[in-house]
Protein backbone atom coordinates (compact mmCIF):
# COMPACT_ATOMS: atom_id res chain seq x y z
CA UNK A 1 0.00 0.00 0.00
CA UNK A 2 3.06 1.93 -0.25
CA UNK A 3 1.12 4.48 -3.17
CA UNK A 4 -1.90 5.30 -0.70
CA UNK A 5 0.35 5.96 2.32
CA UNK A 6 1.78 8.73 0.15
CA UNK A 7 -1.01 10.07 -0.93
CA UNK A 8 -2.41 10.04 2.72
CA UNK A 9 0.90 12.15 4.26
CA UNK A 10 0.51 14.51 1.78
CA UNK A 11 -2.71 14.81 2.49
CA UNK A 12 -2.22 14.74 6.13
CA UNK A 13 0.52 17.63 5.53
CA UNK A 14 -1.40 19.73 3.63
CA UNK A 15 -4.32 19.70 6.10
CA UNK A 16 -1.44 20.45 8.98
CA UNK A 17 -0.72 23.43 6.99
CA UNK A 18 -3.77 25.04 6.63
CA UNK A 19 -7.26 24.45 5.80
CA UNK A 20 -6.90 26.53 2.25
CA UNK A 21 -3.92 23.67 1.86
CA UNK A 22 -6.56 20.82 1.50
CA UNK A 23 -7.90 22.56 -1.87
CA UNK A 24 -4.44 22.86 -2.92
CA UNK A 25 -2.44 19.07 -3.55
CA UNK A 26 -0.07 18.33 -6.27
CA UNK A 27 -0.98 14.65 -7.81
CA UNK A 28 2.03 13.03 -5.45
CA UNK A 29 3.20 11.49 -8.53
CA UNK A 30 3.92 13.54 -11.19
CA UNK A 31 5.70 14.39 -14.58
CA UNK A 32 6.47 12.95 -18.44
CA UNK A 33 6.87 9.48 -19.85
CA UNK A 34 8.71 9.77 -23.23
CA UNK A 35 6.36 6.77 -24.44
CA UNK A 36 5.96 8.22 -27.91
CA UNK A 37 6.53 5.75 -31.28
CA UNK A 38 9.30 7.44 -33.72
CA UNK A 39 12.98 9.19 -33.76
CA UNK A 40 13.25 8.81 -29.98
CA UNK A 41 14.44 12.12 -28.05
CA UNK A 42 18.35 12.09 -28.05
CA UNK A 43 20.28 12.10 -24.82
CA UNK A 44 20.74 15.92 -24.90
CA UNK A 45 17.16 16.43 -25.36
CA UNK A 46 16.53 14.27 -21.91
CA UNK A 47 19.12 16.41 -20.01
CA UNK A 48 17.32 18.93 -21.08
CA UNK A 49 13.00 17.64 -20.20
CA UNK A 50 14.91 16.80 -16.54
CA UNK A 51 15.67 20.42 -15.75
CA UNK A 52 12.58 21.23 -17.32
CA UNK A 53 11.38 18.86 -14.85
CA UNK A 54 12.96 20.22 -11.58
CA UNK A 55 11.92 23.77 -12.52
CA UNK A 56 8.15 22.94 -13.01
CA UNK A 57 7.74 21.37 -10.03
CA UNK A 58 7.60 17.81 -11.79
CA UNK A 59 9.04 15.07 -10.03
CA UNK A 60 9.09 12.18 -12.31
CA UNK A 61 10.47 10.48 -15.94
CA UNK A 62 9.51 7.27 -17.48
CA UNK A 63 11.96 6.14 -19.94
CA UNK A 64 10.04 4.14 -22.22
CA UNK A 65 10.92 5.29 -25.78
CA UNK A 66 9.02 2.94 -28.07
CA UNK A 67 11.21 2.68 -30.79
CA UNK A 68 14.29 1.84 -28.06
CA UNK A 69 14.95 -1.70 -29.09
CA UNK A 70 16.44 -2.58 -25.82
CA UNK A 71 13.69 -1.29 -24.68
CA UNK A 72 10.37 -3.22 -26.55
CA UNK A 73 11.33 -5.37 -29.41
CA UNK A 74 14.87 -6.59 -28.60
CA UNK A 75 13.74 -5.95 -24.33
CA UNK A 76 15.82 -9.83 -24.09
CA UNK A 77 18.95 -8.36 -24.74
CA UNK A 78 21.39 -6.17 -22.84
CA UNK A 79 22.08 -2.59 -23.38
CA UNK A 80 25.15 -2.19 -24.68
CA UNK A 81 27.89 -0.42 -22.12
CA UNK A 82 27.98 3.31 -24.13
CA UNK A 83 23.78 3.16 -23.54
CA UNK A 84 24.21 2.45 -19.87
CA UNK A 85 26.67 5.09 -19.40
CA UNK A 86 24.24 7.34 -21.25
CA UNK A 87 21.14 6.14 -18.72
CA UNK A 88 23.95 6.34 -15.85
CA UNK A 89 24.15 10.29 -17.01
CA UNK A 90 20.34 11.02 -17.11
CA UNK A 91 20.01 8.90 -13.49
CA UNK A 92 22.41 11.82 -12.37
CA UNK A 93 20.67 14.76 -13.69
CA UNK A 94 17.54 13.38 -12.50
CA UNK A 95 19.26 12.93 -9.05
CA UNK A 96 20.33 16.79 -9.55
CA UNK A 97 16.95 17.72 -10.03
CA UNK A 98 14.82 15.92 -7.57
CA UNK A 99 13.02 13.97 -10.28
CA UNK A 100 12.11 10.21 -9.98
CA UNK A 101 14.26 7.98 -13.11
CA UNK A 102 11.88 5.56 -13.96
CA UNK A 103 13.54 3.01 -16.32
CA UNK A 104 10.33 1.07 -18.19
CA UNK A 105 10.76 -2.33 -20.01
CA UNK A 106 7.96 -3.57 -22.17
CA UNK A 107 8.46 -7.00 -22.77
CA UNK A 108 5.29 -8.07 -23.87
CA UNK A 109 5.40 -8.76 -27.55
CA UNK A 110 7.02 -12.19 -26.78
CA UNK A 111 7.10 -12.90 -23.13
CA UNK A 112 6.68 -16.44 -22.21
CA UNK A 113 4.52 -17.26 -19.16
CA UNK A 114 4.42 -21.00 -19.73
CA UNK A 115 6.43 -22.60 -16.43
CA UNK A 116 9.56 -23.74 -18.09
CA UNK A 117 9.72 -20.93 -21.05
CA UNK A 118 8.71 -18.42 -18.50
CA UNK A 119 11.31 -19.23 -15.69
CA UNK A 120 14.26 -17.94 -18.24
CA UNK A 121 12.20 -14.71 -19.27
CA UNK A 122 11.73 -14.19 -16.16
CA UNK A 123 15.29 -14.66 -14.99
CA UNK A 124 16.33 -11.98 -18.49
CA UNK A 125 14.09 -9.32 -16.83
CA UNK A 126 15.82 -9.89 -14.09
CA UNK A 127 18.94 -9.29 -15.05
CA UNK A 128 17.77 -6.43 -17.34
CA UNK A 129 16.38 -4.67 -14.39
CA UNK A 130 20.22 -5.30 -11.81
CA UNK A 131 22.21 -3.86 -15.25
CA UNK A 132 20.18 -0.45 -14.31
CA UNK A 133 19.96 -0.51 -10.69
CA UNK A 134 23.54 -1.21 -10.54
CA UNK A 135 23.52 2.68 -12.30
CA UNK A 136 21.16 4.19 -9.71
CA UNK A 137 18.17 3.32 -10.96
CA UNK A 138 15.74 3.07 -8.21
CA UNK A 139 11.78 3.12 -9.92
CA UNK A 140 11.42 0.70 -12.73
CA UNK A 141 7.99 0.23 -14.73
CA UNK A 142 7.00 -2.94 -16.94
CA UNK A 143 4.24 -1.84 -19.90
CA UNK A 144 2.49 -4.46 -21.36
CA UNK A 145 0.21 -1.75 -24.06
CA UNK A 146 -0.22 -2.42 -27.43
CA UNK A 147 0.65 -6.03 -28.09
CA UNK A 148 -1.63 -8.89 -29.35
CA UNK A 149 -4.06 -9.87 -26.54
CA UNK A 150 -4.63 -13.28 -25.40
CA UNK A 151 -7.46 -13.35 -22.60
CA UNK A 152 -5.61 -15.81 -20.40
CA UNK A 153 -2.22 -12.73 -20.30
CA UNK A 154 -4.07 -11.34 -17.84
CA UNK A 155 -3.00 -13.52 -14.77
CA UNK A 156 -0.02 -14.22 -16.55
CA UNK A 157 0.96 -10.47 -16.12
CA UNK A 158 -0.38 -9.96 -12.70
CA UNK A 159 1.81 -13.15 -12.07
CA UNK A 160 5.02 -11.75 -13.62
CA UNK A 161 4.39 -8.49 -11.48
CA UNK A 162 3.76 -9.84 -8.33
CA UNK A 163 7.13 -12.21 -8.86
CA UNK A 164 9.11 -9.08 -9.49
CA UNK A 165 7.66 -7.16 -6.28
CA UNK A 166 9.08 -10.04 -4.19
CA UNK A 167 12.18 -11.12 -5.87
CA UNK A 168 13.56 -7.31 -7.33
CA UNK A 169 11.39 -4.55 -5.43
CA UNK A 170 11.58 -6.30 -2.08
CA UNK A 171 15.02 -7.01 -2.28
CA UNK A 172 17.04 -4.38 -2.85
CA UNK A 173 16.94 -1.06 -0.65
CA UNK A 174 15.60 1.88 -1.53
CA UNK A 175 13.13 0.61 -5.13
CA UNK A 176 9.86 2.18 -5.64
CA UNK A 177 6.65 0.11 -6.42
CA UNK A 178 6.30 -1.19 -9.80
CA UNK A 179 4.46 0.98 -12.34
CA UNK A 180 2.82 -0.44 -15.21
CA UNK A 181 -0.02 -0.13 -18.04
CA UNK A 182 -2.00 -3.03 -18.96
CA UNK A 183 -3.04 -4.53 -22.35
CA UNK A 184 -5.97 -2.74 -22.03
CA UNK A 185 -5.39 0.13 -20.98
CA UNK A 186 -8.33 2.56 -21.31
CA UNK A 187 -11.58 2.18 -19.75
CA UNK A 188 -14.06 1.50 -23.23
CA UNK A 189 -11.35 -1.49 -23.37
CA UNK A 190 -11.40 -3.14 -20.08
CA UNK A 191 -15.10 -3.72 -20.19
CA UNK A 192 -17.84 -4.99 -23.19
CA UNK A 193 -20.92 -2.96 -23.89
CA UNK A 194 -22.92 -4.61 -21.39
CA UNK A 195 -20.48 -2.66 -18.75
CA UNK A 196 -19.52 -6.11 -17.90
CA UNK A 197 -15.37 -5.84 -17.01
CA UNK A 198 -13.80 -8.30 -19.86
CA UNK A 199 -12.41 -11.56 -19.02
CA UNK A 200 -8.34 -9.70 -19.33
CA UNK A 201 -8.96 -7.28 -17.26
CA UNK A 202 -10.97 -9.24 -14.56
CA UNK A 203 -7.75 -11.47 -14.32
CA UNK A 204 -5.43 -8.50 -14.22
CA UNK A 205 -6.95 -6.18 -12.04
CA UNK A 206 -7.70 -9.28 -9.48
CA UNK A 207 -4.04 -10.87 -9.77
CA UNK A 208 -1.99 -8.03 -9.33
CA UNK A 209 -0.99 -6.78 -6.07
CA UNK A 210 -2.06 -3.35 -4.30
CA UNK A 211 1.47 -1.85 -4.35
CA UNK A 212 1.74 -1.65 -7.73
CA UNK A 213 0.87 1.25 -9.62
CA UNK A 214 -1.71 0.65 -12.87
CA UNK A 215 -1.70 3.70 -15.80
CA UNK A 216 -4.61 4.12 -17.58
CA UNK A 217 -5.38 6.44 -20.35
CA UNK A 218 -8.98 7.74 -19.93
CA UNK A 219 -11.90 6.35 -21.40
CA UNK A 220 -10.24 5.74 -24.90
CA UNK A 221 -6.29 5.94 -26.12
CA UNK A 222 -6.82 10.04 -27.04
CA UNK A 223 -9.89 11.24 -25.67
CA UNK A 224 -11.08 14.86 -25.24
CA UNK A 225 -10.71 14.81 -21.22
CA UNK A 226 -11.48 12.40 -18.21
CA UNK A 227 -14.26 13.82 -16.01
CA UNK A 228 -14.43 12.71 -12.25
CA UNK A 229 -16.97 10.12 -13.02
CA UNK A 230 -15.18 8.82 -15.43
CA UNK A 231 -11.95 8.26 -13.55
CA UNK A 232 -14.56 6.52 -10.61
CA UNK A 233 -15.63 4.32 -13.32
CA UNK A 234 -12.31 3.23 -14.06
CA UNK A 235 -11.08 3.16 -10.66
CA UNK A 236 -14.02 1.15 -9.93
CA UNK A 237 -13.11 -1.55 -12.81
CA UNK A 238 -9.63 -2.34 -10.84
CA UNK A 239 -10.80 -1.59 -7.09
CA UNK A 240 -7.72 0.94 -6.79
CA UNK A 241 -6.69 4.50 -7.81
CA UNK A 242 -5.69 4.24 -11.12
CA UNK A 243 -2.67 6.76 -12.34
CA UNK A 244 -3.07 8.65 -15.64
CA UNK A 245 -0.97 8.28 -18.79
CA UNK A 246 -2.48 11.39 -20.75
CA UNK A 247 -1.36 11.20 -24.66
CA UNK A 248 -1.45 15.36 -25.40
CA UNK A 249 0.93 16.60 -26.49
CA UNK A 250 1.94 13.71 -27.61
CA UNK A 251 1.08 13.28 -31.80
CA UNK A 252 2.90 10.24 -33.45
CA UNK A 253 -0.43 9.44 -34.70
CA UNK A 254 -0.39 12.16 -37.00
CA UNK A 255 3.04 14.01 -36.79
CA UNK A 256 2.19 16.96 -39.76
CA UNK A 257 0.49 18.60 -37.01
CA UNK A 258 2.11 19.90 -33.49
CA UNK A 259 0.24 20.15 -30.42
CA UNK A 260 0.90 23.70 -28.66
CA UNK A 261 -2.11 24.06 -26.65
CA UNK A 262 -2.64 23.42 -23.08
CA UNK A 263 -3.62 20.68 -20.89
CA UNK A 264 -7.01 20.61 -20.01
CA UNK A 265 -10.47 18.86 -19.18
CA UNK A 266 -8.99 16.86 -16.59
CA UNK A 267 -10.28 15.62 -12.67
CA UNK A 268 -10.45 18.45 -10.26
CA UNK A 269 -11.63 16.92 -6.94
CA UNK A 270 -10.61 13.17 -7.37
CA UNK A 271 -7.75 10.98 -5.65
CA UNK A 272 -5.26 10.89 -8.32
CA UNK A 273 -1.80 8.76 -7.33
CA UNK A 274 -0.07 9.66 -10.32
CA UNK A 275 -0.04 11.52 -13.65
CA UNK A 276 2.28 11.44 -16.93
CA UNK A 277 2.05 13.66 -20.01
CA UNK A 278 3.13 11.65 -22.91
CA UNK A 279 4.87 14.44 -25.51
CA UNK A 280 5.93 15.01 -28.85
CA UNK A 281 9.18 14.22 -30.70
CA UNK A 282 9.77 17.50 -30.25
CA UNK A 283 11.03 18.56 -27.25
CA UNK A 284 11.50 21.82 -27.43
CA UNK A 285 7.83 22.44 -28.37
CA UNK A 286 6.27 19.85 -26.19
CA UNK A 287 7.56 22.24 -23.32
CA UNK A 288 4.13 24.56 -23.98
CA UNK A 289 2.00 21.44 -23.04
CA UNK A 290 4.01 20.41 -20.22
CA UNK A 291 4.64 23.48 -18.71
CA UNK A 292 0.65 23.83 -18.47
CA UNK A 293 0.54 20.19 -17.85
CA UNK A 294 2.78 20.91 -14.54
CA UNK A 295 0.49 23.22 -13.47
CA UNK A 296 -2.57 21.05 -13.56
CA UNK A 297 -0.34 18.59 -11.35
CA UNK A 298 0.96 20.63 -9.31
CA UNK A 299 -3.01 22.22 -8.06
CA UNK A 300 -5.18 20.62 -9.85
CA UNK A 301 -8.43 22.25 -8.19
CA UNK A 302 -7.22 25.96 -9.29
CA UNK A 303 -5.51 25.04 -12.48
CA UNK A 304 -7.09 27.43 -15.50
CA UNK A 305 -5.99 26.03 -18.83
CA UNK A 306 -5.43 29.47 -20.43
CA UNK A 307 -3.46 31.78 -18.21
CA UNK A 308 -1.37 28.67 -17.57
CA UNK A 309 -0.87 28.22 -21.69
CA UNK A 310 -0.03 31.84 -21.73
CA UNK A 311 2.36 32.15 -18.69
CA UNK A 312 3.86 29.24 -20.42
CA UNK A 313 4.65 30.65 -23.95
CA UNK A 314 5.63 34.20 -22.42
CA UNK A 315 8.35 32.28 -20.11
CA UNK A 316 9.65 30.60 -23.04
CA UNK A 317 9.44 32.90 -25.90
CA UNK A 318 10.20 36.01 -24.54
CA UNK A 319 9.37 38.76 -27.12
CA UNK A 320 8.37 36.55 -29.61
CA UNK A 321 5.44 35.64 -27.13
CA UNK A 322 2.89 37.19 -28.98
CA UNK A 323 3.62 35.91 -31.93
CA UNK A 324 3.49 32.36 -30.51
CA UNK A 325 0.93 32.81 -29.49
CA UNK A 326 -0.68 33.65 -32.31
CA UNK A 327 0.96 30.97 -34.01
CA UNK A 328 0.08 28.17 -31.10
CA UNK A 329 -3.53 28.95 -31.24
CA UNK A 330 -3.89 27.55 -34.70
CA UNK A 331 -2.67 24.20 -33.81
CA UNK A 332 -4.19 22.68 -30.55
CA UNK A 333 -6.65 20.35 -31.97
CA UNK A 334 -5.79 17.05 -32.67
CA UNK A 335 -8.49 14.31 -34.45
CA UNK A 336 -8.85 11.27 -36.23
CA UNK A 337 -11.47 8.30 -36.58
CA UNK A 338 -10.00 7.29 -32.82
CA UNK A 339 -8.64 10.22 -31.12
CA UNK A 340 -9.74 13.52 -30.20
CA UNK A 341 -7.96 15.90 -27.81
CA UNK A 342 -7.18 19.43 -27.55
CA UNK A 343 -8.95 23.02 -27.91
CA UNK A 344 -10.31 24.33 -31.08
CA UNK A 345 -7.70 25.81 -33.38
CA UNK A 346 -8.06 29.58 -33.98
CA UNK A 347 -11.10 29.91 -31.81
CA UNK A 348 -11.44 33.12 -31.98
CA UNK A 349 -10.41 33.35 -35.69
CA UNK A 350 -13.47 30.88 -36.26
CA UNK A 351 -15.36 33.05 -34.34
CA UNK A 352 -14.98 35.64 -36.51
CA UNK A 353 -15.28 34.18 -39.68
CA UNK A 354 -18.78 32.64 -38.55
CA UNK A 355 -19.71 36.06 -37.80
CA UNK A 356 -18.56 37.10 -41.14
CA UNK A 357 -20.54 34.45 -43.11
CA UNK A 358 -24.04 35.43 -41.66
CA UNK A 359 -23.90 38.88 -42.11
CA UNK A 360 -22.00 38.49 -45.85
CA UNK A 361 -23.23 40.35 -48.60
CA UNK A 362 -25.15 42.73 -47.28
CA UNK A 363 -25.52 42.42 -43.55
CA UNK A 364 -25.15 45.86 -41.46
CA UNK A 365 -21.95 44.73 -39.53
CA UNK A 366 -20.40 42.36 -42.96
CA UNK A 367 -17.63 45.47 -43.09
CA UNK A 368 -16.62 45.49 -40.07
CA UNK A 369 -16.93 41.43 -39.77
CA UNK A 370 -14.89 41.05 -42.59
CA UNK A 371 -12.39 44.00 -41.57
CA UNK A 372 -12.19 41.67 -38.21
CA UNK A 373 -11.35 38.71 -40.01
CA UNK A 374 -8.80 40.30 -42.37
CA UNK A 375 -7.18 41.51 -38.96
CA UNK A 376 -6.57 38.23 -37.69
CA UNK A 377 -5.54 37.05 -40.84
CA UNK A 378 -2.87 39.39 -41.16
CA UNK A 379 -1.63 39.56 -37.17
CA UNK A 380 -1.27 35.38 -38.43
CA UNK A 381 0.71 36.37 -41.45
CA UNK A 382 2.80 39.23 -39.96
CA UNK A 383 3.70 36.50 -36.67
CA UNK A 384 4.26 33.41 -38.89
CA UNK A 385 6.91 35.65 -40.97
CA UNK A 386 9.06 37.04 -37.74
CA UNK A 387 9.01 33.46 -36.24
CA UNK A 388 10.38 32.14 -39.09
CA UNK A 389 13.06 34.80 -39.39
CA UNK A 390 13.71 34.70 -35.63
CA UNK A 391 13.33 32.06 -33.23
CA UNK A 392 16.11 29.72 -32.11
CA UNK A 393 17.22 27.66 -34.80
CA UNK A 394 16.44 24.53 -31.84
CA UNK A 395 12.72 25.60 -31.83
CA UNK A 396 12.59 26.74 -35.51
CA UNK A 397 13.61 23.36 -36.49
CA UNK A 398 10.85 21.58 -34.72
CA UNK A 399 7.82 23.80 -36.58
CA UNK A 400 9.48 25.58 -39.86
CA UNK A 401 6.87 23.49 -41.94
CA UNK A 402 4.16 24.16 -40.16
CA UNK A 403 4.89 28.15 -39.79
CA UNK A 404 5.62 28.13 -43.71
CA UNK A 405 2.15 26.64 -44.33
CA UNK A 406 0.44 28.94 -41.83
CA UNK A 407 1.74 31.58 -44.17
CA UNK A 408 0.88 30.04 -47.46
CA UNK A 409 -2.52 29.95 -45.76
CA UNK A 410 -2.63 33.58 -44.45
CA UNK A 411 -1.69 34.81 -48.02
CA UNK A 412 -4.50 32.51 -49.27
CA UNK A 413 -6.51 33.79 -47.31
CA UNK A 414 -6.20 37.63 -48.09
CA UNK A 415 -6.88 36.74 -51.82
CA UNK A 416 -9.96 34.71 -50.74
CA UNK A 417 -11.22 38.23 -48.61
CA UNK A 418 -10.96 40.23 -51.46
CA UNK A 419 -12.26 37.87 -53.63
CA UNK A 420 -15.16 38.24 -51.44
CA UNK A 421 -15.62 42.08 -51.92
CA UNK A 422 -15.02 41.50 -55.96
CA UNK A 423 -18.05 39.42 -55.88
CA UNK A 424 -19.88 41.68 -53.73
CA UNK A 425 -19.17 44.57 -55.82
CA UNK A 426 -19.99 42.93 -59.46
CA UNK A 427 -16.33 42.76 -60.92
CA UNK A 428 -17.06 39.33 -62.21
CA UNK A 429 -13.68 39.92 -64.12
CA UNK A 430 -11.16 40.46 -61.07
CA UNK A 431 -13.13 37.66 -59.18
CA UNK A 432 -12.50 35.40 -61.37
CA UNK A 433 -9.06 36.14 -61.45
CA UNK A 434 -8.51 35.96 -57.98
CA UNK A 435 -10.58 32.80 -58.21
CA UNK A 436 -7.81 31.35 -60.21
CA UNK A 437 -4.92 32.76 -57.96
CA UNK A 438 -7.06 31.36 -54.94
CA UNK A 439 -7.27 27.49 -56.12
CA UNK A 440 -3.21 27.25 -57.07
CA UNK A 441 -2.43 28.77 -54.11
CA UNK A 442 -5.29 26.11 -51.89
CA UNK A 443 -3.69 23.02 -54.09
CA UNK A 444 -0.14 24.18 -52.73
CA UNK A 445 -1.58 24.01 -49.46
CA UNK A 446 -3.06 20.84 -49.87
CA UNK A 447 -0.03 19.17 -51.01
CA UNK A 448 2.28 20.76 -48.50
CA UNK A 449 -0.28 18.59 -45.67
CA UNK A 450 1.46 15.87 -45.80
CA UNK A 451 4.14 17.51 -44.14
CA UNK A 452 2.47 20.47 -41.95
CA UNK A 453 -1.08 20.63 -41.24
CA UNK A 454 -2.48 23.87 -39.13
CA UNK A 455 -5.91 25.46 -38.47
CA UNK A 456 -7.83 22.78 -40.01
CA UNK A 457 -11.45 24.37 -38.88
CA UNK A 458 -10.47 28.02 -38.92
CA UNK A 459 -7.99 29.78 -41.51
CA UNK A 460 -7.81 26.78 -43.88
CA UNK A 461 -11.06 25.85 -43.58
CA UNK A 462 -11.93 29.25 -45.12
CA UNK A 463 -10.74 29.11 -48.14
CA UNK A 464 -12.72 25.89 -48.72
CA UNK A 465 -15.28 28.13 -48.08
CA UNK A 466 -14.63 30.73 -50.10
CA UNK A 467 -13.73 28.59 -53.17
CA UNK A 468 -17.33 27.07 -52.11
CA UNK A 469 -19.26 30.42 -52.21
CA UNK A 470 -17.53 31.92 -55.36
CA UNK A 471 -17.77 28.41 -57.53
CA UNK A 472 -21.84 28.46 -56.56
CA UNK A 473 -21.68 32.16 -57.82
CA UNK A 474 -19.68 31.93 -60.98
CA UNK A 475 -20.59 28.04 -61.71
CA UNK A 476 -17.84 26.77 -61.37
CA UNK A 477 -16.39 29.59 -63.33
CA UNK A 478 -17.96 29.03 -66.50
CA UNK A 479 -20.16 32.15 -66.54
């Protein structure tokens, strides 16, 4: 019970402390997992998310790069001695910084839990876990997520964990309780659409013991929040607390676009043992989302999304702050036939536009709608320009494509506003040549989406709209 006597001190400090205090706890464990599948983050890049770490007031990393083979695919075989000396170096900084090294193995693909099979994968772990500890290693996690699923893993698992509590956690001084994330790992997963808890997780959640620590990721792999009922559903599946693994900013599902909104939509009120932000290849840029993220952890019941995200960007951009934020807004949204997470992009650019559309032709405000519109358009234009001349070639790198399509857009989108008037006003001649200007320009921007995609709903989505309004006008420009 080693989690829920943590939680309880802190709890029993805070109260101490004052009675404001009690509205006030940090999750007790709290931080990043790079769990992400691609180009892993380089060693310099995880010196780096460790002092990011100690200065936000996060106090964990999970090691657990997918594409690590040592790590997942090849988890049998040793780490070869220049890797160790490279984990030896992060276990320092961590050390430095007050932040928890959790080294994760995921040795599901292939694990064996027949008897005789299973007593020499079981004695590979083993050694795979002393080669860290002997490097300071002290919190270790084993993932079992997205491998096959055979309904009889589940005790197998539990098993596996409960034989590494007693022969590795219980025998060496000073190791943590085992983390780890089941095969099914969110909650529309663990049970059927009866409500009925599926036969895996049934032998899981029942196997394993109380110390260790179970991740979940909400009620799907990418969903848009986890309310407190929710999380009591889920918690309710497994008996427990249940940690969180929450996958924004994290976008290897769809890497054109970057996540650079804030952390939001998450529990308030509820017993929470643990929390991990899973982030983007890039580091640099993942630092918006964590930053906000380490907010939310850090108090979750007086967390507010926005002047976190903005405290956040002005810290790390300095004077370019304004036009990051600018530039963030239009990519926050992330969505797919599975996932859906994030704010709106360009909210109040969408706002605007919507505006513009029902007063457009001859509304009283459509002038000063579309003036508004072609405001925002051009603050988007003038910001995308100066970041691309002057941020830090380490954050330009990480969001050059998506900056140079924001301004493809923008320009787009200043033809498509005056192709608006032309229409209005009866030059059927200059529409139609803006027309013309307007769909080269929107089938550059539709190629260049494989490689950067930004604003989806707002500024892009305009000039669909626009092509839309003029084509119904002109037929398709034949008249």
């Amino acid at each position: 019970m080693a989690w829920k006597k943590a939680m309880t001190g802190l709890l029993l400090a805070g109260l101490m402390a004052s009675p404001a205090a009690a509205f006030a706890e940090a999750i007790p464990l709290r931080g990043i997992v790079e769990g992400f599948y691609g180009t892993p983050w380089t060693t310099t890049d995880r010196m780096d998310i460790l002092g990011f770490c100690g200065e936000h007031g996060l106090n964990a990393y999970i090691y657990a790069p997918k594409d690590d083979p040592y790590h997942r695919d090849k988890w049998r075989e040793p780490y070869p001695k220049k890797k160790l000396k490279e984990l030896a170096s992060l276990v320092e900084k961590a050390r430095e910084n007050r932040v928890k090294f959790i080294f994760a193995v995921s040795p599901g693909l292939d694990f064996h839990y027949t008897i005789l099979r299973g007593q020499h994968d079981k004695k590979v772990l083993l050694e795979k876990l002393e080669s860290v500890y002997a490097i300071g290693v002290r919190d270790f996690a084993i993932f079992f997520d997205d491998i096959d699923l055979k309904e009889s893993d589940g005790k197998g698992q539990a098993e596996l964990l409960n034989w590494l509590d007693e022969h590795f956690v219980k025998r060496h001084d000073g190791v943590s309780p085992l983390i780890t994330v089941p095969t099914e790992y969110y909650r529309e997963n663990m049970v059927d659409k009866g409500g009925r808890v599926k036969p895996y997780t049934e032998e899981f959640s029942q196997n394993i013991r109380k110390d260790v620590l179970v991740l979940y990721t909400g009620d799907g792999v990418v969903c848009p929040g986890i309310s407190e009922e929710q999380l009591a559903q889920a918690d309710n599946v497994y008996g427990r607390h249940l940690g969180i693994w929450w996958n924004y900013p994290v976008t290897d599902y769809m890497e054109q676009k970057l996540a650079l909104g804030p952390v939001e939509r998450l529990p308030r009120s509820s017993e929470i043992p643990a929390i991990f932000f899973n982030p983007m290849k890039y580091e640099e840029l993942s630092k918006i989302a964590l930053a906000t993220g380490a907010d939310y952890a850090n108090d979750p019941d007086h967390y507010e999304p926005q002047a976190s995200w903005e405290r956040a960007i002005k810290a790390q951009y300095g004077k370019l702050s304004e036009d990051m934020m600018c530039f963030a807004g239009q990519s926050q949204h992330l969505e797919n036939s599975w996932a859906n997470v994030g704010r709106p992009d360009g909210g109040k650019l969408r706002a605007a536009m919507d505006a513009l559309w029902k007063s457009w032709p001859e509304g009283a405000s459509a002038d000063k709608d579309w003036d508004d519109v072609q405001k925002q358009i051009s603050e988007l234009q003038q910001a995308s320009r100066r970041l691309l001349q002057e941020l830090p070639e380490n954050q330009l790198s990480e969001c050059r494509p998506q900056l140079q399509q924001m301004e493809r857009i923008a320009k787009a989108d200043q033809i498509a506003l005056h192709l608006m008037k032309s229409i209005r006003d009866g030059d059927g001649k200059e529409a139609k040549k803006q027309l013309s200007a307007l769909k080269k320009r929107h089938r550059a921007i539709l190629k260049a989406e494989k490689k950067a995609l930004i604003s989806d709903k707002a500024a892009k989505a305009f000039l669909d709209e626009v092509i839309k309004y003029a084509d119904s006008v002109y037929e398709n420009g034949k008249k």
